[in-house]
N, C-alpha and C. Protein backbone atom coordinates (compact mmCIF):
# COMPACT_ATOMS: atom_id res chain seq x y z
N UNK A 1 6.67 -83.69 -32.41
CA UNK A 1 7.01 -83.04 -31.19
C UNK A 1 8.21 -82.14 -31.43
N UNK A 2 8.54 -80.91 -30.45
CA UNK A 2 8.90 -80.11 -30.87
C UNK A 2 10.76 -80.64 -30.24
N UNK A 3 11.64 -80.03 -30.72
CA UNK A 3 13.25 -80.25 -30.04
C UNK A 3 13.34 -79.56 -28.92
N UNK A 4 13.92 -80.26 -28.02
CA UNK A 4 14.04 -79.48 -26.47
C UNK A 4 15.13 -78.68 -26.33
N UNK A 5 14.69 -77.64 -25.82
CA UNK A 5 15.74 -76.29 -25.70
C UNK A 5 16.83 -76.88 -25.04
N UNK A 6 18.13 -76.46 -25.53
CA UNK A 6 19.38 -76.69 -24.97
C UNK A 6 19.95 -75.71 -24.13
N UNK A 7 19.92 -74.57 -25.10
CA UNK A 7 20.81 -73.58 -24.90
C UNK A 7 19.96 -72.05 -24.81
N UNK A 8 20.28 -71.00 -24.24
CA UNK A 8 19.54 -69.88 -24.69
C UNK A 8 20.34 -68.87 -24.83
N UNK A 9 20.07 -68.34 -25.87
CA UNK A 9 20.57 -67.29 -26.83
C UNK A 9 20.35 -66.01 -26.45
N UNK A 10 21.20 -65.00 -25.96
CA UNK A 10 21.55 -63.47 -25.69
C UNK A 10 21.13 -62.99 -26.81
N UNK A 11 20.33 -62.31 -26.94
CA UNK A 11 20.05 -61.68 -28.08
C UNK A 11 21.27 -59.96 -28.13
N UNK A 12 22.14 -60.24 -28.48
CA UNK A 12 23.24 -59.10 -28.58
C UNK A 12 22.54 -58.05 -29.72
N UNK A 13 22.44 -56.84 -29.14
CA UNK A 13 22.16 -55.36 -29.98
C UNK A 13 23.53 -55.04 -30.42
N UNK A 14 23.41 -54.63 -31.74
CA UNK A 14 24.71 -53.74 -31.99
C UNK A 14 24.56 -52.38 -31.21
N UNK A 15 25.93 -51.71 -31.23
CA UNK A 15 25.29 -50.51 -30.74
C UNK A 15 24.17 -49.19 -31.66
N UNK A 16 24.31 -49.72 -32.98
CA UNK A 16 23.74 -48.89 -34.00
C UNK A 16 22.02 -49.38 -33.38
N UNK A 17 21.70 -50.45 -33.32
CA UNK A 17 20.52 -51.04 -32.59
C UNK A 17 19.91 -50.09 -31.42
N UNK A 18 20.82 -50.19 -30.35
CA UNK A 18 20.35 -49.63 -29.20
C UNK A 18 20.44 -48.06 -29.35
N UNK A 19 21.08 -47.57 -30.15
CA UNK A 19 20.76 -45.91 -30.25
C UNK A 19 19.53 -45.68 -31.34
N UNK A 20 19.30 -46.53 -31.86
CA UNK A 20 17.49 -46.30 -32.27
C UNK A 20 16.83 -46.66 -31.67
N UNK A 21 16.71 -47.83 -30.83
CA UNK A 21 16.03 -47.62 -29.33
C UNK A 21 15.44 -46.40 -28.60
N UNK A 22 16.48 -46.05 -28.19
CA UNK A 22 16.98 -44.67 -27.56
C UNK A 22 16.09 -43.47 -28.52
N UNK A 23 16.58 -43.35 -29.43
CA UNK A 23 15.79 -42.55 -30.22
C UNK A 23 14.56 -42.47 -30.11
N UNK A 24 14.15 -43.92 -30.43
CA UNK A 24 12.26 -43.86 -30.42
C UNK A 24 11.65 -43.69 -29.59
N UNK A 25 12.87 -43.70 -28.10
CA UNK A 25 12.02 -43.41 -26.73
C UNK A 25 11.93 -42.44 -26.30
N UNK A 26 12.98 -41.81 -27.36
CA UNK A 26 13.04 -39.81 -27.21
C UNK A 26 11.71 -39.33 -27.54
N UNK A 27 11.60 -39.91 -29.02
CA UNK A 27 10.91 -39.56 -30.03
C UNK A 27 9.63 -39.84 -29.18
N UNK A 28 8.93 -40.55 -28.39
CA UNK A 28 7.76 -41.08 -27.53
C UNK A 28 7.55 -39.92 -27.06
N UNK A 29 8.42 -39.66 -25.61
CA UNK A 29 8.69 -38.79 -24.79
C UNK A 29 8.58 -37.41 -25.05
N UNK A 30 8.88 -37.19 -26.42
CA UNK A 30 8.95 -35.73 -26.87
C UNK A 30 7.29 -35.57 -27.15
N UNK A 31 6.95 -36.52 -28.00
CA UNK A 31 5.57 -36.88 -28.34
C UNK A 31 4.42 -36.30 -26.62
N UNK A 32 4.74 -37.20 -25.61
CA UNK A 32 3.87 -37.01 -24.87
C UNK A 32 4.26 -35.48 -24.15
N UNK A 33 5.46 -35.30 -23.88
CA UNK A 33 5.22 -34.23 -23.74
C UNK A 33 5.33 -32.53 -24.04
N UNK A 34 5.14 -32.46 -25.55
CA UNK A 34 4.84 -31.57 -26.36
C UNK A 34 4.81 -30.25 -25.46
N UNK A 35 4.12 -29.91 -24.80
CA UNK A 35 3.48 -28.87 -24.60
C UNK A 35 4.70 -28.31 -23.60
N UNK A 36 5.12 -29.20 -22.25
CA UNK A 36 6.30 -28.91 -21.92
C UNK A 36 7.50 -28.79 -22.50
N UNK A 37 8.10 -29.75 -23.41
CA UNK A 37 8.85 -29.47 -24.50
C UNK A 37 9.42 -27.90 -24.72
N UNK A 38 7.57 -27.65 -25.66
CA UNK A 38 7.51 -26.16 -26.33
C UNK A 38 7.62 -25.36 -25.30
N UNK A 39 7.47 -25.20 -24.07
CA UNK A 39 7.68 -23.86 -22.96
C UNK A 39 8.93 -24.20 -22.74
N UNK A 40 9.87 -25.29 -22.76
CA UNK A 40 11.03 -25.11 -22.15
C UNK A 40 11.98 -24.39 -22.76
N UNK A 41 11.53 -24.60 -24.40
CA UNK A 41 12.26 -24.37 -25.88
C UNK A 41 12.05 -23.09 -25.82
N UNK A 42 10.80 -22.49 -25.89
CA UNK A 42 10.35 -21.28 -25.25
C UNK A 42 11.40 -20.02 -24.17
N UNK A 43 11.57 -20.55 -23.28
CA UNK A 43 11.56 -19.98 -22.29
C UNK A 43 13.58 -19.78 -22.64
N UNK A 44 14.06 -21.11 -23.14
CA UNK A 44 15.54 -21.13 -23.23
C UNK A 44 15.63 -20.45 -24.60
N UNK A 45 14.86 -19.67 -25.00
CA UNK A 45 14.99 -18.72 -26.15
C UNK A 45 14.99 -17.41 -25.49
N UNK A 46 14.48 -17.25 -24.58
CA UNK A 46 14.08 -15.97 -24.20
C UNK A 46 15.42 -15.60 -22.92
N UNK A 47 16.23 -16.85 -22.87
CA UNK A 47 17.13 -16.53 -21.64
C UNK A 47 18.26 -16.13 -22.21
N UNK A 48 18.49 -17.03 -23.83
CA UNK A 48 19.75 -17.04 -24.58
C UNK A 48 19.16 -15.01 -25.54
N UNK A 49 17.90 -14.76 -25.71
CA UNK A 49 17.83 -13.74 -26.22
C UNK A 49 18.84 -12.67 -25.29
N UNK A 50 18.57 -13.17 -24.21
CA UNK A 50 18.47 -11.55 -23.02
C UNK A 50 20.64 -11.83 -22.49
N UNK A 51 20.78 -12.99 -23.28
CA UNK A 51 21.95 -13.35 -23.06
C UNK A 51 22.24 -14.09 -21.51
N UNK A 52 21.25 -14.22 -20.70
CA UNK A 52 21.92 -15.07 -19.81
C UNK A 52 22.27 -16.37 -20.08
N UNK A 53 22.28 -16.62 -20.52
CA UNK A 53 22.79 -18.53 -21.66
C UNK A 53 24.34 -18.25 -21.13
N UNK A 54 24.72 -16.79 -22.75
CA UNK A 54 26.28 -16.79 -22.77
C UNK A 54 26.92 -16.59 -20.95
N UNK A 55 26.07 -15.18 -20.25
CA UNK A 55 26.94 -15.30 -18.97
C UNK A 55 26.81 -16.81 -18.52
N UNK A 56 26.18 -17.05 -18.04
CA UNK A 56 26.21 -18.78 -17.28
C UNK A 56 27.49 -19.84 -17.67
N UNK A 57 27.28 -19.21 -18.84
CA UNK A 57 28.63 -20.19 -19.81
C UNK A 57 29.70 -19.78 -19.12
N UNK A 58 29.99 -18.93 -19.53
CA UNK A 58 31.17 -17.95 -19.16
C UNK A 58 31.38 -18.14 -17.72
N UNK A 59 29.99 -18.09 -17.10
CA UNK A 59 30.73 -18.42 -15.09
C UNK A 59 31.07 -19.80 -15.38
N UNK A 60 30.64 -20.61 -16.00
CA UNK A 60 31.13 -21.94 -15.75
C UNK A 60 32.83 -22.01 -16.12
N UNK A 61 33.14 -20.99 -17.10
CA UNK A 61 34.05 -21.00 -17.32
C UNK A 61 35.27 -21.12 -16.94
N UNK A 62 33.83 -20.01 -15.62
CA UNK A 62 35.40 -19.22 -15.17
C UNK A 62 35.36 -19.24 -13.69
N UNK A 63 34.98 -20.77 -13.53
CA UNK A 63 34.55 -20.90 -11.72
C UNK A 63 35.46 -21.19 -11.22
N UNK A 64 36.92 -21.70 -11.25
CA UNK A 64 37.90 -21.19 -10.25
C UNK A 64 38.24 -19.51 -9.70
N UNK A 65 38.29 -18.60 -10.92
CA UNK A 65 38.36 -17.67 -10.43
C UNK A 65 37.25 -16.85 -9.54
N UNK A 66 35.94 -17.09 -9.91
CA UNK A 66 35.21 -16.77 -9.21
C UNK A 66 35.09 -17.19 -7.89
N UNK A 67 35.36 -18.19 -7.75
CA UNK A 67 35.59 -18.87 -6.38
C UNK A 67 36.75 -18.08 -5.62
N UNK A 68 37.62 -18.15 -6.71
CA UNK A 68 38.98 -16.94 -5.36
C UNK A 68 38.22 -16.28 -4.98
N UNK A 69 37.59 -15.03 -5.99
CA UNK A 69 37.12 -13.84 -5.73
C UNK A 69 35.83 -13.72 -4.87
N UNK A 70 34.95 -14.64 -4.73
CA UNK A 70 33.97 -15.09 -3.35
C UNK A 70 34.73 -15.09 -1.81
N UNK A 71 35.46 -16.13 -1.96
CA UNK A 71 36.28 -16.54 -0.87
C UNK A 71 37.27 -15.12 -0.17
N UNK A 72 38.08 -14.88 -1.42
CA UNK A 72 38.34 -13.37 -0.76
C UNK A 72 37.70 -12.33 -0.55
N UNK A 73 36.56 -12.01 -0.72
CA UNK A 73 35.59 -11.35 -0.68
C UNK A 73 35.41 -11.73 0.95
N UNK A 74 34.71 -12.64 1.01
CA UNK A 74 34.52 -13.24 2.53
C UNK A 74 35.44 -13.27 3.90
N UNK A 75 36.23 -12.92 3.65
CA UNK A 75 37.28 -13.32 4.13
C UNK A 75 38.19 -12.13 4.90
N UNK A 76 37.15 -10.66 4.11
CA UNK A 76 37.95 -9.34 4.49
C UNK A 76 36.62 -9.31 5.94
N UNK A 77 37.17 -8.32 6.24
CA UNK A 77 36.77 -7.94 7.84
C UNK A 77 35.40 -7.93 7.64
N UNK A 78 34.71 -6.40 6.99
CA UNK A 78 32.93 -6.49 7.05
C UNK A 78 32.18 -7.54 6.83
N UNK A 79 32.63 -8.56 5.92
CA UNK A 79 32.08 -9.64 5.44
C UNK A 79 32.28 -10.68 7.22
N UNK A 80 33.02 -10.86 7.61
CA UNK A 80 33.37 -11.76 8.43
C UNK A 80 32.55 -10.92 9.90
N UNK A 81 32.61 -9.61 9.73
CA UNK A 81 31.74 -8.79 11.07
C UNK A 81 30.40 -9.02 10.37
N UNK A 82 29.99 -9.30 9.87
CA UNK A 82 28.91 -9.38 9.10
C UNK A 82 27.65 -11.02 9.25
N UNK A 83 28.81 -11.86 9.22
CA UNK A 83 28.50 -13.18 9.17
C UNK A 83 28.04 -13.42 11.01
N UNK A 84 29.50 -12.77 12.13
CA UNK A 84 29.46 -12.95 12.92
C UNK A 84 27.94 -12.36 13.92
N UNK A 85 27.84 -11.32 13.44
CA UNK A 85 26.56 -10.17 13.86
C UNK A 85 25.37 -10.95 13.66
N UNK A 86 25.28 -11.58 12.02
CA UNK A 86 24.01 -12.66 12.13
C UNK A 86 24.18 -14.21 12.77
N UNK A 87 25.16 -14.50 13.15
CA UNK A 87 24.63 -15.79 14.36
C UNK A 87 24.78 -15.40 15.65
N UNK A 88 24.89 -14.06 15.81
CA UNK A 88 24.64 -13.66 17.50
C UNK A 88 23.42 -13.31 17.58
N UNK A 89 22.94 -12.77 16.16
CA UNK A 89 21.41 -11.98 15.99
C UNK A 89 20.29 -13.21 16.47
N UNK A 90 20.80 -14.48 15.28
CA UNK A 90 20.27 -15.70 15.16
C UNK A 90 20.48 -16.15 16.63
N UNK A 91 21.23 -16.17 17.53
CA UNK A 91 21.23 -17.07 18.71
C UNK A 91 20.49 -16.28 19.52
N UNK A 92 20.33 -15.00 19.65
CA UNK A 92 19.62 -14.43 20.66
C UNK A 92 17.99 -14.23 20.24
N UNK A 93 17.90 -14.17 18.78
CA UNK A 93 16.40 -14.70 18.88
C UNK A 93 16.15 -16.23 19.08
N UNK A 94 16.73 -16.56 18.76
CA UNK A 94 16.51 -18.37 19.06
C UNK A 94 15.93 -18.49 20.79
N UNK A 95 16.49 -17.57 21.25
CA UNK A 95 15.80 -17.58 22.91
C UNK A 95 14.80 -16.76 23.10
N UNK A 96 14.42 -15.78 21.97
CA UNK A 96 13.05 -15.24 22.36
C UNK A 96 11.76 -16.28 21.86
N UNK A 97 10.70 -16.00 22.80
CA UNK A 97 9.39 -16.47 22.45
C UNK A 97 9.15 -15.82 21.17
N UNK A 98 8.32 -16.74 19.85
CA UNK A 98 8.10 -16.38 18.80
C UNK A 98 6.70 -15.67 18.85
N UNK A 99 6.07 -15.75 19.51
CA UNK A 99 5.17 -15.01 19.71
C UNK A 99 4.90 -13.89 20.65
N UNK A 100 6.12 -13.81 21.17
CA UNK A 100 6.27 -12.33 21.76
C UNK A 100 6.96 -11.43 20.88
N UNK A 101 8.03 -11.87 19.72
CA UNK A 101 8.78 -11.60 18.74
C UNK A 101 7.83 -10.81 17.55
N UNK A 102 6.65 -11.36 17.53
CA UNK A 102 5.52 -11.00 16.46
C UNK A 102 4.89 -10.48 16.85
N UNK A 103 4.37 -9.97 18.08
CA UNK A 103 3.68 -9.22 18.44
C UNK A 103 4.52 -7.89 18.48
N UNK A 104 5.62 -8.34 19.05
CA UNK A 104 6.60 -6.79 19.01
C UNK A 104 7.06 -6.04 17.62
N UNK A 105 7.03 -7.16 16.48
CA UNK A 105 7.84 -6.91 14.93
C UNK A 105 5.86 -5.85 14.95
N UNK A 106 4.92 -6.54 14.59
CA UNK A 106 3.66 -6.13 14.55
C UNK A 106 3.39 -4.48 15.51
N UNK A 107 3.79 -4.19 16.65
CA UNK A 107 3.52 -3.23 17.38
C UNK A 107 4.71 -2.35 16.50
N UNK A 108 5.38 -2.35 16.25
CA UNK A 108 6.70 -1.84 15.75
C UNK A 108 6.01 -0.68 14.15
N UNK A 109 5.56 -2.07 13.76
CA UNK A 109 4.94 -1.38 11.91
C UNK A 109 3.52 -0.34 12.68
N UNK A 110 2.94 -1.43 13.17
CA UNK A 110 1.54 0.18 13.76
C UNK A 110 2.19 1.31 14.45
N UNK A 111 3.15 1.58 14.79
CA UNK A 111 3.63 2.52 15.85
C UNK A 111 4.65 3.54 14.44
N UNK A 112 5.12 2.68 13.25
CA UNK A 112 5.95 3.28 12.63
C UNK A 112 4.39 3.97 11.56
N UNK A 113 3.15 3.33 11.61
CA UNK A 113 2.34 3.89 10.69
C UNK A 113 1.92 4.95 11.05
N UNK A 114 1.35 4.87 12.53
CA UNK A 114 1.27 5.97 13.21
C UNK A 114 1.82 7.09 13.22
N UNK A 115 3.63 6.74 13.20
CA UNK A 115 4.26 8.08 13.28
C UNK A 115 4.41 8.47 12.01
N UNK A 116 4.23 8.36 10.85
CA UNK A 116 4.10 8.34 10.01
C UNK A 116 3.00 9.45 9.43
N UNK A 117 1.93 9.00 9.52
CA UNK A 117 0.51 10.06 9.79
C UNK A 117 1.05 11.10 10.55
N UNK A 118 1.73 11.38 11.65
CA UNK A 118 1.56 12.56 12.37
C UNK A 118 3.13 13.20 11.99
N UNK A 119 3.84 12.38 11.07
CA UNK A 119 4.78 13.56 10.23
C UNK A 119 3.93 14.43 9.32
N UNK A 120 2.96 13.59 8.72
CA UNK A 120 2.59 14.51 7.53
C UNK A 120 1.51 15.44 8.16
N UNK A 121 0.84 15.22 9.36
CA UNK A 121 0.02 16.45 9.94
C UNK A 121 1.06 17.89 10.49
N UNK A 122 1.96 17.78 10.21
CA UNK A 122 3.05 18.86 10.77
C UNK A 122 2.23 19.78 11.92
N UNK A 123 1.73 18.98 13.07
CA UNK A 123 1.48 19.32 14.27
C UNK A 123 2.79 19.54 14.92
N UNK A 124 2.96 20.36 16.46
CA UNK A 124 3.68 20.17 16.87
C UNK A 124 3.67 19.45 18.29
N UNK A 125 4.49 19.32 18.72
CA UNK A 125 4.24 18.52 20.74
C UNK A 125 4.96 19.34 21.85
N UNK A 126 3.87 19.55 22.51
CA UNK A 126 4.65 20.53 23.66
C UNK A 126 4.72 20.18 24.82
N UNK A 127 5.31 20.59 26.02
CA UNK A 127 5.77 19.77 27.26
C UNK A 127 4.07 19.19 27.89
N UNK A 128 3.60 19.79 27.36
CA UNK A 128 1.71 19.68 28.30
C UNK A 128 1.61 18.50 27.51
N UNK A 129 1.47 18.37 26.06
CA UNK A 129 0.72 17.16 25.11
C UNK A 129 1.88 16.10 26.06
N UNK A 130 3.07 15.85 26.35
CA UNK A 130 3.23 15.20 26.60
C UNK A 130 3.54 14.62 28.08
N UNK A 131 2.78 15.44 29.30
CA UNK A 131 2.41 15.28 30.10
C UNK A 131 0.55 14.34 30.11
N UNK A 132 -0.35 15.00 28.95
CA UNK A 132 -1.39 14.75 28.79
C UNK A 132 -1.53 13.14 27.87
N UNK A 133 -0.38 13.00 27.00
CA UNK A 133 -0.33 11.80 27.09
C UNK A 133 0.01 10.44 28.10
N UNK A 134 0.67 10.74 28.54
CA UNK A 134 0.53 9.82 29.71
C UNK A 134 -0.68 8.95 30.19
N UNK A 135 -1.59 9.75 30.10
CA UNK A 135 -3.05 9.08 30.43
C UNK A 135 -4.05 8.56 29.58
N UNK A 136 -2.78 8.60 28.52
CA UNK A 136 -3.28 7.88 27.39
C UNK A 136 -2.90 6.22 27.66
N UNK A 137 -3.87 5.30 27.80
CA UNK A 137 -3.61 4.15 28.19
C UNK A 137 -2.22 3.56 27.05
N UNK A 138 -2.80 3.33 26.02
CA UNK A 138 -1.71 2.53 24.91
C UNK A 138 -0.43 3.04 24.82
N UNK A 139 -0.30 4.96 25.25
CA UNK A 139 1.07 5.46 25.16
C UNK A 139 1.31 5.33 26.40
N UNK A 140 1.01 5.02 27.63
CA UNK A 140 1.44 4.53 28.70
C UNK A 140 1.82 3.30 29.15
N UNK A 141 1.32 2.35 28.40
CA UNK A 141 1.87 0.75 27.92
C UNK A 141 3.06 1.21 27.37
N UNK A 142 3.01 1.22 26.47
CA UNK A 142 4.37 1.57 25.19
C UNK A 142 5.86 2.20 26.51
N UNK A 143 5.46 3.50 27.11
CA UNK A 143 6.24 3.61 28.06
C UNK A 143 6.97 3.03 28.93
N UNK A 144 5.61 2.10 29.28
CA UNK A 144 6.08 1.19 30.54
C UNK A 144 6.90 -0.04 29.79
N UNK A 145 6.44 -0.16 28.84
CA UNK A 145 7.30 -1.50 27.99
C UNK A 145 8.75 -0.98 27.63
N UNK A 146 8.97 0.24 27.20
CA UNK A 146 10.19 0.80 27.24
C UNK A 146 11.16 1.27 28.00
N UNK A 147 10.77 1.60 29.25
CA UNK A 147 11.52 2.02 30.55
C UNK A 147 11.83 0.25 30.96
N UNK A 148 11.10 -0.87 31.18
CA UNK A 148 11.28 -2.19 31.22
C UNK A 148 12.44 -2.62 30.32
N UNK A 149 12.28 -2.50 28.95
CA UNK A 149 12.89 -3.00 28.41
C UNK A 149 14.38 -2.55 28.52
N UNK A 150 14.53 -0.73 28.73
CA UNK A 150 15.67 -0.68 28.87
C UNK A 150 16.51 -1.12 30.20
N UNK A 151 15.51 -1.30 31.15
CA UNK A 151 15.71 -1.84 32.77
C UNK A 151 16.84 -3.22 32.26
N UNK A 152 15.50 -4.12 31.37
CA UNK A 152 16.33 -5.00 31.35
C UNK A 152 17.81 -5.02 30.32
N UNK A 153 17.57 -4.39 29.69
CA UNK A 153 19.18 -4.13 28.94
C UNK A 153 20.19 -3.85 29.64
N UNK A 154 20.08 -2.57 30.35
CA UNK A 154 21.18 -2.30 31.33
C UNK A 154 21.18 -3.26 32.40
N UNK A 155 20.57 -4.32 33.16
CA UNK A 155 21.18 -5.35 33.62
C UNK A 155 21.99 -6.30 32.66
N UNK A 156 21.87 -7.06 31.82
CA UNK A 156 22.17 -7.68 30.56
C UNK A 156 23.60 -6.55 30.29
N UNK A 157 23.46 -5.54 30.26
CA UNK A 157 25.25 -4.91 29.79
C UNK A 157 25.85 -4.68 31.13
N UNK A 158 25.58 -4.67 32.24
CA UNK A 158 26.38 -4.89 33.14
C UNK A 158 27.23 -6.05 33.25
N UNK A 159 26.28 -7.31 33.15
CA UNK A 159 27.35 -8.63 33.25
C UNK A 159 28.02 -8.68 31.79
């Protein structure tokens, strides 16, 4: 019969042990994935060719100063009229309907294609064509949406 366990034994790695471990699990890993490997090796050849490697280095280098020079950058007037202009932009579409927003961005590009075509016909427009448009249904929408729209602006800049 066999002696009954007393005690149990830690099997302690040196550290020379556990970095061949390590190794062979590189060595696995590299194994399975070869193919990624080679495009990454690849690709970080083609970044260090064109030299973005060295800049990157170099910003790392030199990221306190770059940081002043962001921050003061930001910090002068246009940058700060700048920032402010897009969260007033951002808050006042935030209250338009998004699908009145897209239909208008959309009417905007057909109306700019349109005028577009009739630059390059170098026609001209005379007080009649634009009496005779009028009864043009779609340029009489467009009208009426614009005399509205400015209706409602000039209430909106009064208060």
């Amino acid at each position: 019969m066999a002696a009954p366990i007393t005690a149990i034994r830690k099997e302690d790695k040196s550290e020379e042990q556990m970095k061949l471990e390590k190794l062979e699990e590189l060595k696995t890993l590299l194994a399975e994935q070869e193919a990624a490997v080679s495009k990454t090796m690849k690709l970080l050849g083609e970044l260090n060719g064109l030299g973005v490697l060295d800049a990157a280095d170099s910003m790392i280098g030199a990221k306190e100063d770059i940081a002043k020079i962001v921050l003061g950058q930001l910090s002068k007037e246009p940058a700060k009229n700048l920032m402010n202009t897009a969260i007033a932009a951002g808050g006042a579409l935030s209250k338009a309907e998004p699908e009145v927003m897209g239909k208008l961005v959309e009417s905007i590009v057909a109306g700019t294609k349109q005028g577009e075509d009739f630059l390059k016909s170098d026609k001209k427009t005379g007080v009649l064509d634009l009496l005779k448009a009028m009864n043009d249904p779609d340029i009489n929408r467009a009208v009426g949406f614009g005399l509205q729209f400015l209706k409602g602006m000039g209430k909106a800049l009064k208060d």
